[in-house]
C-alpha atoms as a PDB file:
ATOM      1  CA  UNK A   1      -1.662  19.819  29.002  1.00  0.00           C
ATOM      2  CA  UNK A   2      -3.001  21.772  32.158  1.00  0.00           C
ATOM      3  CA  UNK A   3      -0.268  24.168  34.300  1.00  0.00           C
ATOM      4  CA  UNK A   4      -1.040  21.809  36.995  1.00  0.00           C
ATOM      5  CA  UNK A   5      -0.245  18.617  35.530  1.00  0.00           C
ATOM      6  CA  UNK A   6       2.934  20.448  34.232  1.00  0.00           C
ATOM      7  CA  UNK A   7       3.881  21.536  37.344  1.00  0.00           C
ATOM      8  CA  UNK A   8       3.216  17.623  39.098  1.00  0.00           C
ATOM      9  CA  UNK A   9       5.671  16.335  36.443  1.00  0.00           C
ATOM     10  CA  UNK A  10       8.431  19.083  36.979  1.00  0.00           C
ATOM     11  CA  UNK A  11       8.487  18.476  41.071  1.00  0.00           C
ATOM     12  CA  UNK A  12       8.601  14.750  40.159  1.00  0.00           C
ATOM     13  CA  UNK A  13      11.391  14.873  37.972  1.00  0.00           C
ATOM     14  CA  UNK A  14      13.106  17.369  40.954  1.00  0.00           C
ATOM     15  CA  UNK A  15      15.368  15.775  43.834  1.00  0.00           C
ATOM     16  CA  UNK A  16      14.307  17.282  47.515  1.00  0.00           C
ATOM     17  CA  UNK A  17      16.690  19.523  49.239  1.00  0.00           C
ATOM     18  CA  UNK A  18      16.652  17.059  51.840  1.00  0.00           C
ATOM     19  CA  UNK A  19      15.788  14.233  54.231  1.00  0.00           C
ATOM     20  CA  UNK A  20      13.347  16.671  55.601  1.00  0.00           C
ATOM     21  CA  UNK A  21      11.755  18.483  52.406  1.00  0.00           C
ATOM     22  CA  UNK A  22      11.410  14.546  51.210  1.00  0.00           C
ATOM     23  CA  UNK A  23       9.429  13.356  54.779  1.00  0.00           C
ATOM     24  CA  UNK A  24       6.976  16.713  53.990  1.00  0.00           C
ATOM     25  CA  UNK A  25       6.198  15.997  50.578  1.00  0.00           C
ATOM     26  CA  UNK A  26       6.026  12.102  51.459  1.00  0.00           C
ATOM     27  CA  UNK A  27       3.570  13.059  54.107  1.00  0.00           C
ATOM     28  CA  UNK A  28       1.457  15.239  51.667  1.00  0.00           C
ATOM     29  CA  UNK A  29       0.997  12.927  48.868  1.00  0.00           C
ATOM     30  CA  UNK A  30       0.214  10.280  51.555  1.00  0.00           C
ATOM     31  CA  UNK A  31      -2.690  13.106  53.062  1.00  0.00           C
ATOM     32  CA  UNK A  32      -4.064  13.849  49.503  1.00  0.00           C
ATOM     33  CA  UNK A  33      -4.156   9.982  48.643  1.00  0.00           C
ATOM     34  CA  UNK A  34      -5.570   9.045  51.751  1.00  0.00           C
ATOM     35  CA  UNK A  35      -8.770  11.290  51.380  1.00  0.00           C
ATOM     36  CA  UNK A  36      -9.247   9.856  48.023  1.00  0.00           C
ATOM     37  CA  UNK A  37     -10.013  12.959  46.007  1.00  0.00           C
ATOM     38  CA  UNK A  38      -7.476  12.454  43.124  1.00  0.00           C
ATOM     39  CA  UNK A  39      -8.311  10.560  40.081  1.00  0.00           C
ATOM     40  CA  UNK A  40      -6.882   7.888  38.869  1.00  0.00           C
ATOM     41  CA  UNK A  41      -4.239   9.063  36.872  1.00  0.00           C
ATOM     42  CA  UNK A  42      -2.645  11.606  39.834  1.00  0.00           C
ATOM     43  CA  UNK A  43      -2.809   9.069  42.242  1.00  0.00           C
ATOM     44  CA  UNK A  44      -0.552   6.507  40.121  1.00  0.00           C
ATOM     45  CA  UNK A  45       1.743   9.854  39.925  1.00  0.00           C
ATOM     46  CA  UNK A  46       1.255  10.464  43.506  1.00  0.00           C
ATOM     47  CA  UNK A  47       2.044   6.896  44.069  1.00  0.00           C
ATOM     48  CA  UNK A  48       5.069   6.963  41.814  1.00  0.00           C
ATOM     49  CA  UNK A  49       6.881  10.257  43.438  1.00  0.00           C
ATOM     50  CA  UNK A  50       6.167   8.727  46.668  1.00  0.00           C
ATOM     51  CA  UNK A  51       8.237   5.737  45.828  1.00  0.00           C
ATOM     52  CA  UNK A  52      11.093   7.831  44.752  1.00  0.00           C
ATOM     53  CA  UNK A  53      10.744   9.537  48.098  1.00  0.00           C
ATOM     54  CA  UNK A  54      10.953   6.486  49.942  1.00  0.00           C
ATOM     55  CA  UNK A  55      14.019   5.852  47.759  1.00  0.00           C
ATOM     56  CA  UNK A  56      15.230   8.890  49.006  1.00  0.00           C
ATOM     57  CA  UNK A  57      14.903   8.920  52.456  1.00  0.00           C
ATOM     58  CA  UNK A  58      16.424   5.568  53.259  1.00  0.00           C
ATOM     59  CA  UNK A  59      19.350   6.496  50.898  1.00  0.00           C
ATOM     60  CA  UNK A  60      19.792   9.366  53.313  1.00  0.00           C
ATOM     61  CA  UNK A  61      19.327   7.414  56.265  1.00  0.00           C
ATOM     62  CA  UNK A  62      22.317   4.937  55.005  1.00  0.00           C
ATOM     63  CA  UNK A  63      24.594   7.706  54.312  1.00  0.00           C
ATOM     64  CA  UNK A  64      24.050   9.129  57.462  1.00  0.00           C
ATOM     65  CA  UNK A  65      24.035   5.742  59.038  1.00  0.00           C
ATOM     66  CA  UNK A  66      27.616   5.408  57.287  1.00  0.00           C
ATOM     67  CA  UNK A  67      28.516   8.673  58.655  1.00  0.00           C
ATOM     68  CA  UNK A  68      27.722   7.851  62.099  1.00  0.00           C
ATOM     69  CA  UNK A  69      29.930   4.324  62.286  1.00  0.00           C
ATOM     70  CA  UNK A  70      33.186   6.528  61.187  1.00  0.00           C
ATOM     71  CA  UNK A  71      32.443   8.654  63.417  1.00  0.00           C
ATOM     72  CA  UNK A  72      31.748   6.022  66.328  1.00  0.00           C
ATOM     73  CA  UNK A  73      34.885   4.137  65.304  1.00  0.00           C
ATOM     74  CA  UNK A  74      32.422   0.961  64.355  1.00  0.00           C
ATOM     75  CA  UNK A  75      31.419   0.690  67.375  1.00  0.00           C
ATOM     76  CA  UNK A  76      27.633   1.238  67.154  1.00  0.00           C
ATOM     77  CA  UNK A  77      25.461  -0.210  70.108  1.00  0.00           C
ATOM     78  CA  UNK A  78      21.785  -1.100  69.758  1.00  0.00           C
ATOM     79  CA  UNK A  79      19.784   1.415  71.723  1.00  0.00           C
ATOM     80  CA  UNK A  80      18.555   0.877  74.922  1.00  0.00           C
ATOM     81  CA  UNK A  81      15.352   2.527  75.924  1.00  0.00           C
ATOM     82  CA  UNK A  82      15.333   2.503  79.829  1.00  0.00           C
ATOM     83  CA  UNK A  83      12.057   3.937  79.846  1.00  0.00           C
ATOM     84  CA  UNK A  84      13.078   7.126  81.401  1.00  0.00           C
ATOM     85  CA  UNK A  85      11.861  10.859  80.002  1.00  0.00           C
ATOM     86  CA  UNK A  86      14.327  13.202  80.289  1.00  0.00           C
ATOM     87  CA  UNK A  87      12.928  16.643  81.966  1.00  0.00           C
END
């Protein structure tokens, strides 16, 4: 087994650091996957961690999401885009 397929399987099996380390690697696998220069095999991998990214994120978007209604009492209201930029 190659140090670079040994390596792929490692970061797989590793959790990000966070929301953010997830979206960069996410965005990554999606760039290298995209320009279709993996072979089969590393793109079902690539395919594979990116699911468990996706995973990721929007468990960290619910827990934050959770966060936010304590913190707002419940009282969460839809956002309103008025259209203005703010300067």
């Amino acid at each position: 087994m190659s140090k670079k397929l040994t390596a792929d399987a490692t970061a797989a099996a590793l959790a990000p650091a966070s929301f953010e380390e997830a979206m960069a690697e996410l965005a990554q696998l999606v760039a290298q996957m995209e320009a279709g220069q993996l072979p089969l095999e590393a793109s079902v991998a690539a395919y594979a961690r990116g699911s468990e990214l996706v995973k990721f994120c929007a468990a960290q978007l619910e827990k934050v999401e959770s966060q936010v209604k304590v913190l707002e009492g419940e009282m969460l209201k839809p956002f309103v885009d008025t259209g203005e930029a703010q300067q």
